[in-house]
C-alpha atoms as a PDB file:
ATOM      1  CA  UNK A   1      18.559  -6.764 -14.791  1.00  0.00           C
ATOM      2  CA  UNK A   2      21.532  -5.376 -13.394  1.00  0.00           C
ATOM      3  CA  UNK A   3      21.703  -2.734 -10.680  1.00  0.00           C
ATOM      4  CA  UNK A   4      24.422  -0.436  -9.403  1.00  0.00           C
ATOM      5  CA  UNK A   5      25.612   1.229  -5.978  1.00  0.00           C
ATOM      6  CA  UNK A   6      23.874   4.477  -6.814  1.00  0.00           C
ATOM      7  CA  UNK A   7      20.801   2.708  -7.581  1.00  0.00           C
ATOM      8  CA  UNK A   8      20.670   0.529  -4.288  1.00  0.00           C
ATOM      9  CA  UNK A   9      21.204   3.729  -2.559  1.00  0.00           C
ATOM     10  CA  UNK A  10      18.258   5.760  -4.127  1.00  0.00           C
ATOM     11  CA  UNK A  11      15.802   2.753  -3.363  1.00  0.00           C
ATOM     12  CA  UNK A  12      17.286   2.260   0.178  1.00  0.00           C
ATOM     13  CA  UNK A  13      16.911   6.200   0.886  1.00  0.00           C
ATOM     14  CA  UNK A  14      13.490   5.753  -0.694  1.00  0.00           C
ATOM     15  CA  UNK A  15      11.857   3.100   1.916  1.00  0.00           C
ATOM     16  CA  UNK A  16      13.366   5.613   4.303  1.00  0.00           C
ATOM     17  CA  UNK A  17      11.182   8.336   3.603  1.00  0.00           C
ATOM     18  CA  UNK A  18       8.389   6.398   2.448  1.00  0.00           C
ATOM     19  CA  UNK A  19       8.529   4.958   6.603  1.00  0.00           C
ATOM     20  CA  UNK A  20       5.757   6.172   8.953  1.00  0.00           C
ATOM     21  CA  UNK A  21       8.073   7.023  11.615  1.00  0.00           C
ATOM     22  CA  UNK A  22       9.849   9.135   9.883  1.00  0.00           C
ATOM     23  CA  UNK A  23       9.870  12.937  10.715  1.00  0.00           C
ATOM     24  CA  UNK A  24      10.368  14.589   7.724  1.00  0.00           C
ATOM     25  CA  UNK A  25       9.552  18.167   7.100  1.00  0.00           C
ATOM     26  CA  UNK A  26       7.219  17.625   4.479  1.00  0.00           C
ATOM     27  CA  UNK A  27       5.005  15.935   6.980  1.00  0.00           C
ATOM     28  CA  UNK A  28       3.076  12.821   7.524  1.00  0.00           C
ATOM     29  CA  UNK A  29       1.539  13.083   4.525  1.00  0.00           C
ATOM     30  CA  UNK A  30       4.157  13.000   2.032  1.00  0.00           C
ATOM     31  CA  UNK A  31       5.668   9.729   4.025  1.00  0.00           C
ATOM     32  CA  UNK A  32       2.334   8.266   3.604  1.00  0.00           C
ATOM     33  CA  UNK A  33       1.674   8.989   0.141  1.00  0.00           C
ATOM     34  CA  UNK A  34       5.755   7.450  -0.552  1.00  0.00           C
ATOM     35  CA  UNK A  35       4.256   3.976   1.039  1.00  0.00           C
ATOM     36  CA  UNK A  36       2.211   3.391  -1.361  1.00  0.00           C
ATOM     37  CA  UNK A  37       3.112   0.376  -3.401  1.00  0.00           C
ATOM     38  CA  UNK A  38       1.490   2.256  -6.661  1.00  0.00           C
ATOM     39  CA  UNK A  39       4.114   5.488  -5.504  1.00  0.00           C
ATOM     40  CA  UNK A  40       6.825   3.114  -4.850  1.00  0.00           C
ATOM     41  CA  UNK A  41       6.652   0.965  -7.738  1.00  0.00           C
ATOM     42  CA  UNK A  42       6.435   4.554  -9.717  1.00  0.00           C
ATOM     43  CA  UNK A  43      10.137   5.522  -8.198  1.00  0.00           C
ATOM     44  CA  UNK A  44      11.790   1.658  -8.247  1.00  0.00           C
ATOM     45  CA  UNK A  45      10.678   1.789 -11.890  1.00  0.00           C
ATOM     46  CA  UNK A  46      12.164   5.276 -12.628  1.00  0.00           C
ATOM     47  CA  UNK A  47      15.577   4.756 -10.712  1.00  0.00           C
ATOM     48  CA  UNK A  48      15.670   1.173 -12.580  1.00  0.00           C
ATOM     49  CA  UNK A  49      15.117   2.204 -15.904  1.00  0.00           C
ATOM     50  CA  UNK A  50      11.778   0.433 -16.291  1.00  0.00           C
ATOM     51  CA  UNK A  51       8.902   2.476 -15.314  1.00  0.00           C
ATOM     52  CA  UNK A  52       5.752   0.611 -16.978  1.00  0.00           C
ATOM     53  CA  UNK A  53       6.732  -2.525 -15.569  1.00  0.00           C
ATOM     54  CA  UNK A  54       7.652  -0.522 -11.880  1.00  0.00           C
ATOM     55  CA  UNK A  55       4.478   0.586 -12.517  1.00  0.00           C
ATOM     56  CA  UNK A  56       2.535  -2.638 -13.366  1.00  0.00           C
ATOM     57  CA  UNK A  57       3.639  -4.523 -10.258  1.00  0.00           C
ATOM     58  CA  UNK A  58       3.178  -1.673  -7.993  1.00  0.00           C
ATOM     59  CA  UNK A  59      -0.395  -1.506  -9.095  1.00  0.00           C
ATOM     60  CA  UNK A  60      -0.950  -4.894  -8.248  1.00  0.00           C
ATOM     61  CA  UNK A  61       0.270  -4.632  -5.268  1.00  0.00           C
ATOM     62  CA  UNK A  62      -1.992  -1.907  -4.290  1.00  0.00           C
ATOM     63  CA  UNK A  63      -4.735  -3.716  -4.746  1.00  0.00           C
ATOM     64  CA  UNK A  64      -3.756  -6.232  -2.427  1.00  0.00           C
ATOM     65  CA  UNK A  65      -3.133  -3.372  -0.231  1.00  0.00           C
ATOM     66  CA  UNK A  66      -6.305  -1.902  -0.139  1.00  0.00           C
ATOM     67  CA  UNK A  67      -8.049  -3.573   2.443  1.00  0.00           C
ATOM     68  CA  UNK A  68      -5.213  -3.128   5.273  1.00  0.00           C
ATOM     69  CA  UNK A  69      -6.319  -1.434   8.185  1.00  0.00           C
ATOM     70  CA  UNK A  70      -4.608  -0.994  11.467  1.00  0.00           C
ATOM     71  CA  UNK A  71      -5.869  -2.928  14.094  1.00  0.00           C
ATOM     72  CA  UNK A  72      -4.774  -1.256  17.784  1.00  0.00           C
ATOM     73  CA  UNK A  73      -1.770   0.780  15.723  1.00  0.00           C
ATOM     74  CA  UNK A  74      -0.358  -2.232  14.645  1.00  0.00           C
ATOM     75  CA  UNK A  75      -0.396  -3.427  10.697  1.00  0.00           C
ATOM     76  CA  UNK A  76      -0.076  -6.288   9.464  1.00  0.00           C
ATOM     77  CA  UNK A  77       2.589  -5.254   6.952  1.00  0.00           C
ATOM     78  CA  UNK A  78       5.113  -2.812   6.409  1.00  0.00           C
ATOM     79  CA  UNK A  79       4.121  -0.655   3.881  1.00  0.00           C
ATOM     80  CA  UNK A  80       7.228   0.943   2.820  1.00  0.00           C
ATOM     81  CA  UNK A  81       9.082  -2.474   2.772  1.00  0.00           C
ATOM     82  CA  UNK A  82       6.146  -3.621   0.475  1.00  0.00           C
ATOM     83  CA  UNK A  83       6.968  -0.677  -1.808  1.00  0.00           C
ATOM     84  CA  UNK A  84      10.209  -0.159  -2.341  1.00  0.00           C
ATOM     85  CA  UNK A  85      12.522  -3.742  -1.653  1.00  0.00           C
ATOM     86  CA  UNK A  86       9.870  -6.188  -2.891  1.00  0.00           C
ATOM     87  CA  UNK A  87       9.249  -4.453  -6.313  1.00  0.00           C
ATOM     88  CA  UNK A  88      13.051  -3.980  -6.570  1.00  0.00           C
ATOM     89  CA  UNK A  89      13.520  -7.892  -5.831  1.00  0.00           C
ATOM     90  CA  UNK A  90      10.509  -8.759  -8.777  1.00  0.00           C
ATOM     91  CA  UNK A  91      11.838  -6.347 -11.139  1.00  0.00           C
ATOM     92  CA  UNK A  92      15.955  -7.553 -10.345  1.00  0.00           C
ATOM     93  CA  UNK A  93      14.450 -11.161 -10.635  1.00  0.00           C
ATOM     94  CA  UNK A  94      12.266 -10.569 -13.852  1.00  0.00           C
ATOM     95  CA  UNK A  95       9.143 -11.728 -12.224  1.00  0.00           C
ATOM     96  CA  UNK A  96       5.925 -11.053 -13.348  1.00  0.00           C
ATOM     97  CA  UNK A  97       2.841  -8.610 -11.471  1.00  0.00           C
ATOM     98  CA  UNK A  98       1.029 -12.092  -9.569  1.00  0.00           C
ATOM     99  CA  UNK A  99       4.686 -13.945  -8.336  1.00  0.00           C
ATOM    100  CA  UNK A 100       5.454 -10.121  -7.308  1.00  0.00           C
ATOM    101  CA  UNK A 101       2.121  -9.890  -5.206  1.00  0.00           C
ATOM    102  CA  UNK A 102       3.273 -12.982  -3.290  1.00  0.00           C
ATOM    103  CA  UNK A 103       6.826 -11.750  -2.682  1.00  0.00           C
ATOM    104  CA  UNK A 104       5.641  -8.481  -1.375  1.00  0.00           C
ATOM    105  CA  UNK A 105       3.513 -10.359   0.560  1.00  0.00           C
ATOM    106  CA  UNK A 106       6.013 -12.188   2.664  1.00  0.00           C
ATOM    107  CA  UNK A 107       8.534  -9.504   2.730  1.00  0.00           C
ATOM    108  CA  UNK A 108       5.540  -7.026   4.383  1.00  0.00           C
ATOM    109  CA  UNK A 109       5.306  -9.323   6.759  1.00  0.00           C
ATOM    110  CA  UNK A 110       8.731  -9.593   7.583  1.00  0.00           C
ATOM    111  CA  UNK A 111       9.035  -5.919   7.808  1.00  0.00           C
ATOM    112  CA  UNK A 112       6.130  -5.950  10.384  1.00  0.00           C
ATOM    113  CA  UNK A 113       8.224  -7.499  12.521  1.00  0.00           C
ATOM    114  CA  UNK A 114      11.202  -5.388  12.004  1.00  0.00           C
ATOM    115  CA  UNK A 115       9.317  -2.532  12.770  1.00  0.00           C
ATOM    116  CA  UNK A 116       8.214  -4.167  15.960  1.00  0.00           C
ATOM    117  CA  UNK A 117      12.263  -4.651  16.690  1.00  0.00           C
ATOM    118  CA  UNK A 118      12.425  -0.423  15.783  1.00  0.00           C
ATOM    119  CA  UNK A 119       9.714   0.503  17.759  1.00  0.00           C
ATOM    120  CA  UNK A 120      11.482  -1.720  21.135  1.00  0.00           C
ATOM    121  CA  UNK A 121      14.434   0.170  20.471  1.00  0.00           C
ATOM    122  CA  UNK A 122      12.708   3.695  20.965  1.00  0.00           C
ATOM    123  CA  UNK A 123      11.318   2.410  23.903  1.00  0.00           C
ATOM    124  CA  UNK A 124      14.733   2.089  25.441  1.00  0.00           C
ATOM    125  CA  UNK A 125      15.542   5.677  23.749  1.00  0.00           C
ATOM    126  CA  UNK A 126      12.944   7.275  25.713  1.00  0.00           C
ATOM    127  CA  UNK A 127      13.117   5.716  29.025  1.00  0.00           C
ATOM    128  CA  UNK A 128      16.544   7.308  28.749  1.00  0.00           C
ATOM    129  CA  UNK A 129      14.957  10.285  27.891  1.00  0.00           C
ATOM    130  CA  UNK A 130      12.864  10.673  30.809  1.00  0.00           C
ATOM    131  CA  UNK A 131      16.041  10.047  32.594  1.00  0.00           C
ATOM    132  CA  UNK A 132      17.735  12.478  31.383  1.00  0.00           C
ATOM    133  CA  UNK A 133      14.639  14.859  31.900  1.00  0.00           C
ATOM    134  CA  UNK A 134      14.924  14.112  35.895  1.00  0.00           C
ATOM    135  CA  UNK A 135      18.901  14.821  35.672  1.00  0.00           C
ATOM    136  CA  UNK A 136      17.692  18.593  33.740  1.00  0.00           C
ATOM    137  CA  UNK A 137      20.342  17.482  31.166  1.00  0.00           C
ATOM    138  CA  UNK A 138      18.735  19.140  28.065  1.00  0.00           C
ATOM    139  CA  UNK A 139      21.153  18.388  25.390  1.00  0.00           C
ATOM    140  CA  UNK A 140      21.135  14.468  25.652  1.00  0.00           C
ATOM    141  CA  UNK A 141      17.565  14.694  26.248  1.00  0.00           C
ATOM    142  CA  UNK A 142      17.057  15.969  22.666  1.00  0.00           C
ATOM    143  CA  UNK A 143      19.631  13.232  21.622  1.00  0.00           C
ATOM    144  CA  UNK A 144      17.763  10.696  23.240  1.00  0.00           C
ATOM    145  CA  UNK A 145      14.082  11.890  21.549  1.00  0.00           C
ATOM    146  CA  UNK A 146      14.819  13.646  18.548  1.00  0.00           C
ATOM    147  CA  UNK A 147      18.159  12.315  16.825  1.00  0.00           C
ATOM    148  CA  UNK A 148      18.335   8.517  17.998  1.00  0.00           C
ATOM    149  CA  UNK A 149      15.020   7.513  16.584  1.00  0.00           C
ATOM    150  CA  UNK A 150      15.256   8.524  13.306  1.00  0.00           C
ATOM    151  CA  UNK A 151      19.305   7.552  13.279  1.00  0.00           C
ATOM    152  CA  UNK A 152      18.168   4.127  14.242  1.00  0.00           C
ATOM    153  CA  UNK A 153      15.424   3.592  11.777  1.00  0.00           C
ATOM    154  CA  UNK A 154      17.848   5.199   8.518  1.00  0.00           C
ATOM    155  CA  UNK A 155      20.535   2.175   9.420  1.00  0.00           C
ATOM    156  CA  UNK A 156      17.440  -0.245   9.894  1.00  0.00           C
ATOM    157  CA  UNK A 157      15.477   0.105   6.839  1.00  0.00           C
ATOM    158  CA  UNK A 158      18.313   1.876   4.663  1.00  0.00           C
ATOM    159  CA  UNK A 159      20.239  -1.081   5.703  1.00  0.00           C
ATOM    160  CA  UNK A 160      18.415  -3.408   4.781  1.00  0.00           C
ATOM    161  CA  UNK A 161      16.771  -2.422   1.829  1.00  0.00           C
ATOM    162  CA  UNK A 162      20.429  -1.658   0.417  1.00  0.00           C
ATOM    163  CA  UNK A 163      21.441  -5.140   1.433  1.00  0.00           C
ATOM    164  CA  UNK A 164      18.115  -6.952  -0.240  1.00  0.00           C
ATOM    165  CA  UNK A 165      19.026  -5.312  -3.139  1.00  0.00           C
ATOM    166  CA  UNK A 166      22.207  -5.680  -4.064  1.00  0.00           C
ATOM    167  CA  UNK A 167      22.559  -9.455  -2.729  1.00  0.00           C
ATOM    168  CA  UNK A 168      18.928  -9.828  -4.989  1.00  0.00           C
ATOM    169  CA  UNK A 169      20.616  -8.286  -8.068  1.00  0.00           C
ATOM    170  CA  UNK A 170      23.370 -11.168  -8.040  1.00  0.00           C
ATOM    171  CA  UNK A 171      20.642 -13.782  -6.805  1.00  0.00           C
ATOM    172  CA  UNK A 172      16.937 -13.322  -7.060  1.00  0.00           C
ATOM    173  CA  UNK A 173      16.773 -14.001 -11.105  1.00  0.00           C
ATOM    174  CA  UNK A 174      19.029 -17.239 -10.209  1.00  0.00           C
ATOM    175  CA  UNK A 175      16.880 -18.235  -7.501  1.00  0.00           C
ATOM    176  CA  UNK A 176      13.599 -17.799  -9.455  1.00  0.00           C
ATOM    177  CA  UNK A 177      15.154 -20.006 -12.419  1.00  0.00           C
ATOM    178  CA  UNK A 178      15.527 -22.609  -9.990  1.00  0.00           C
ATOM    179  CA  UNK A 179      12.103 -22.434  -8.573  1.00  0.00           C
ATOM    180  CA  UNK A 180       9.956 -25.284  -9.731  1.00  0.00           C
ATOM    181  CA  UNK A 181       7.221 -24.433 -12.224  1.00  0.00           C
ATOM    182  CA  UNK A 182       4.421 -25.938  -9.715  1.00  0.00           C
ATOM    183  CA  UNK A 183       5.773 -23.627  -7.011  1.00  0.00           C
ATOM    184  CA  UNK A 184       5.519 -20.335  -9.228  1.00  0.00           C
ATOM    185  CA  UNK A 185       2.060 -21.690 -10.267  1.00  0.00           C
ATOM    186  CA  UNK A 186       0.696 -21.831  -7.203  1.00  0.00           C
ATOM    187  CA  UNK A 187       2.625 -18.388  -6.550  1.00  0.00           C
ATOM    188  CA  UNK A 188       0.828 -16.671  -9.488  1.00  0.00           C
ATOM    189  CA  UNK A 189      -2.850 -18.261  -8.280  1.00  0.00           C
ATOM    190  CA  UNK A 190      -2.619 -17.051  -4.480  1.00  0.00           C
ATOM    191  CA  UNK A 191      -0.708 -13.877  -6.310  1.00  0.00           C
ATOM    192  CA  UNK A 192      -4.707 -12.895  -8.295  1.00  0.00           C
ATOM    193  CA  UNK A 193      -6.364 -13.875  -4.957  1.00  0.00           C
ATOM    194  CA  UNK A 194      -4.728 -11.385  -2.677  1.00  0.00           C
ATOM    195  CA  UNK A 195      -5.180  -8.410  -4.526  1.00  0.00           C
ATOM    196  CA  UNK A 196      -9.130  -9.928  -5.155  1.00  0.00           C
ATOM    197  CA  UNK A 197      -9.077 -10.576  -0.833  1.00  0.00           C
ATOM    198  CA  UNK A 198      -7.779  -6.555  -0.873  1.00  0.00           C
ATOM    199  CA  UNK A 199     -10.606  -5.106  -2.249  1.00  0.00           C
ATOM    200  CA  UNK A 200     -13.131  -7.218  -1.413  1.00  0.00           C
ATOM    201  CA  UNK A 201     -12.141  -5.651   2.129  1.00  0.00           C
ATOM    202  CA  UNK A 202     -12.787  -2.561   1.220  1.00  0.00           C
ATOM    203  CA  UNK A 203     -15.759  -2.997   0.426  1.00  0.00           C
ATOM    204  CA  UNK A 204     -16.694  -4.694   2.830  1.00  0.00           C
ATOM    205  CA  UNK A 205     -15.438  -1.537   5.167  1.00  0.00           C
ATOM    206  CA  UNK A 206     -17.051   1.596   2.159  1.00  0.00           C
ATOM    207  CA  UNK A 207     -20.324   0.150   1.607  1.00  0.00           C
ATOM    208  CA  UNK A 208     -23.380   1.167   3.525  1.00  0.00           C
ATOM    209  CA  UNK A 209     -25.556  -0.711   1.979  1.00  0.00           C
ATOM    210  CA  UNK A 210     -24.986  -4.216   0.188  1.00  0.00           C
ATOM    211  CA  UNK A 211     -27.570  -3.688  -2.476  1.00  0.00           C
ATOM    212  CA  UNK A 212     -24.660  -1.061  -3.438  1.00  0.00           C
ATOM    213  CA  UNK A 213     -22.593  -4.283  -4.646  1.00  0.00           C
ATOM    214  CA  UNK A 214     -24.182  -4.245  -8.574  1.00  0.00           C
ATOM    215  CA  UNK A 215     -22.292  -1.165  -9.354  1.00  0.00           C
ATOM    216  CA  UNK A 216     -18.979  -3.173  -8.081  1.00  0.00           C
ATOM    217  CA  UNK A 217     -20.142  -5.721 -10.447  1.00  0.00           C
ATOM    218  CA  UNK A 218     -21.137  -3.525 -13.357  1.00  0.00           C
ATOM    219  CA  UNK A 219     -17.668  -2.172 -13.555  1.00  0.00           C
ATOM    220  CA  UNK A 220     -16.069  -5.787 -13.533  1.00  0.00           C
ATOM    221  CA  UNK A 221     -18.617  -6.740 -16.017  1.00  0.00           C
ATOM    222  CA  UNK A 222     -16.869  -4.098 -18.307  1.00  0.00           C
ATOM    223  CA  UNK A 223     -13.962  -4.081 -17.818  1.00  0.00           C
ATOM    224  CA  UNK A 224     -13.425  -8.444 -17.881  1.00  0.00           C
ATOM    225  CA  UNK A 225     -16.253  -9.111 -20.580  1.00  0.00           C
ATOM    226  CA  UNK A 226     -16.469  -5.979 -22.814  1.00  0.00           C
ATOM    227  CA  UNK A 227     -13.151  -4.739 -22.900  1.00  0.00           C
ATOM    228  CA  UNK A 228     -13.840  -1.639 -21.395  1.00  0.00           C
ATOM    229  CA  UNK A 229     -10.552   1.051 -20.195  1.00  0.00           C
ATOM    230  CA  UNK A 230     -10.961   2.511 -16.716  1.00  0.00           C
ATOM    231  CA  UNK A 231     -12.050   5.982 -18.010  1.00  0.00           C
ATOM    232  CA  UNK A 232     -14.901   4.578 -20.224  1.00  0.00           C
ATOM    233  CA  UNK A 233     -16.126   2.256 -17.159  1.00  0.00           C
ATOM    234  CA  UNK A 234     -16.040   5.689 -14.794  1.00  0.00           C
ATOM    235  CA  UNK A 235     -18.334   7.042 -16.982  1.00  0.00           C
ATOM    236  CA  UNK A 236     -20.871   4.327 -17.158  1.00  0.00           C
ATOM    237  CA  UNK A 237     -20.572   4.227 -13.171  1.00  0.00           C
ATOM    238  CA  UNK A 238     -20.924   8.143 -13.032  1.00  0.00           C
ATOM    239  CA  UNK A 239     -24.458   7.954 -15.226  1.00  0.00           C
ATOM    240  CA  UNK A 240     -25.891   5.444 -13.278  1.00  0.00           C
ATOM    241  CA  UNK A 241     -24.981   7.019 -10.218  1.00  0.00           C
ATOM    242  CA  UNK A 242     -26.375   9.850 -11.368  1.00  0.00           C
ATOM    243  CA  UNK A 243     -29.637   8.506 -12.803  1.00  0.00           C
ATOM    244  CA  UNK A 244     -30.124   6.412  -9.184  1.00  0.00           C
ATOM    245  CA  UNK A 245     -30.058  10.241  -6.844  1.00  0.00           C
ATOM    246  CA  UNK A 246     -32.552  11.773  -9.623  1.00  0.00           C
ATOM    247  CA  UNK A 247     -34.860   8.520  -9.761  1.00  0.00           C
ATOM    248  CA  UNK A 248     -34.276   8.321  -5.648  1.00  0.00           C
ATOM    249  CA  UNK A 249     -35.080  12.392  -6.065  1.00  0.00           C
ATOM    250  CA  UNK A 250     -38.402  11.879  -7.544  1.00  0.00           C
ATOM    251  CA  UNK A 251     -39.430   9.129  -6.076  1.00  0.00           C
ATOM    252  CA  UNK A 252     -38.969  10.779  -2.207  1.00  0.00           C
ATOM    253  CA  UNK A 253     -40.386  13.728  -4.543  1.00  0.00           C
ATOM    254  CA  UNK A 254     -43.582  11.882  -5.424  1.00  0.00           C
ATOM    255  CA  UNK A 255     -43.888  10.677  -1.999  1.00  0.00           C
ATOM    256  CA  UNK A 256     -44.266  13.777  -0.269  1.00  0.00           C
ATOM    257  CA  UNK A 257     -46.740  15.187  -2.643  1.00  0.00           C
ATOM    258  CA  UNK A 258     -49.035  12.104  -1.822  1.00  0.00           C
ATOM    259  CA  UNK A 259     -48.565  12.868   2.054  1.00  0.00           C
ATOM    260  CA  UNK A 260     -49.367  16.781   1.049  1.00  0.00           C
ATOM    261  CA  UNK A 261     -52.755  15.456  -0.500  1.00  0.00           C
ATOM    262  CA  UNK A 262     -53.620  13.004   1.708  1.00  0.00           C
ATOM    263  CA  UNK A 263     -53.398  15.999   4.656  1.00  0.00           C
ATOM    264  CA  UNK A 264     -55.417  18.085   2.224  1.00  0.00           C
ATOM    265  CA  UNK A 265     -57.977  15.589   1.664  1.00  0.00           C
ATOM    266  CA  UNK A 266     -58.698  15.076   5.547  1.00  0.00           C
ATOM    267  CA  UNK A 267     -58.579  19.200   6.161  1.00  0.00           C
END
């Protein structure tokens, strides 16, 4: 797959906004919801041309995803270099959903780190800042606050993200086809364990109670053995959710009308 100036640019501007230092107007929020690898594989696939499979591998990569949490404000990958380069770099490369999981993997890593780089920078930014506040100088205050930071993460992650994936478009499906076929098998295998490792994180963190596991187990039950789509599989999991509150209802139901005539029988 071949990609063009235009292209690298879009994706490059992309993992900028997608960034979660990035002070957009739209907020937060809408640089949150651009992180997301499903989100970002979404828009690599639409400025590439190839949206199901932008799609696919974004998916996956959500999964593996799921789990993260941050630990004292600090992640252990970059979110919006897991979107936007590392699906860019699968799709330029023609690699399939697991090998992508893998990639993204390493690259989120790597953009931890780069992040930590950004975030030393605007350390130095505002230390100058608070210099600048003690000399009353207003105007390079607001330099040193609001216009460096954001300047300094654009050429960071635009920068690099550009650079990924144009050198990736002229190398990455070269480099794969020179892989060895035991290293992309053991890339696919640890590719369907991390997305497996992502969720079972989350539940670990959602459920309450363990015994809550069997629904989790239901739905792979129909989706792996019977063939089940997602929509069919909600259902199932809606009914049984719903018949366990109205059994739970009658059952705390029953229970109080024994307590009622038990305090009738000793009046």
């Amino acid at each position: 797959m071949e990609i063009t100036v235009i292209q690298a640019i879009l994706i490059g501007i992309s993992c900028w906004l997608g960034s979660v230092e990035n002070p957009q107007p739209l907020g937060v929020a809408f640089s949150d919801a651009l992180s997301k690898p499903i989100v970002g594989g979404t828009i690599v696939g639409m400025i590439l041309g190839d949206i199901p499979t932008g799609v696919t591998i974004g998916a996956a990569i959500q999964a593996m995803c799921l789990g993260q949490v941050l630990i004292g404000g600090v992640a252990t990958a970059d979110m919006a270099f897991v979107s936007y380069p590392s699906i860019a770099l699968a799709m330029l490369a023609g690699a399939d959903a697991t090998v992508a999981v893998t990639l993204a993997a390493t690259v989120g890593v790597l953009g931890a780190a780069v992040f930590t780089g950004y975030e030393i920078l605007c350390s130095v930014f505002y230390q100058l800042g608070d210099k600048y506040i003690a000399e009353n100088n207003i105007q390079k205050m607001k330099m040193a606050y609001i216009v460096l930071p954001p300047m300094t993460s654009f050429v960071i992650r635009f920068g690099l993200t550009f650079t990924i994936v144009m050198l990736g478009s002229a190398y990455a499906a070269d480099l794969l086809a020179s892989i060895p076929e035991l290293v992309l098998h053991i890339a696919s295998v640890l590719g369907g364990i991390l997305p497996a490792v992502g969720i079972s994180i989350l539940v670990t963190y959602t459920l309450k109670d363990f015994k809550f596991i069997i629904y989790f187990l239901i739905g792979i039950v129909c989706i792996t053995f019977l063939g089940l789509n997602m929509v069919a599989t909600a259902v199932i999991g809606s009914c049984l959710a719903v018949m366990y509150y109205m059994f739970m209802g009658n059952q705390s139901g029953n229970q109080s009308s024994q307590s009622e005539d038990e305090e009738d029988e000793l009046l």
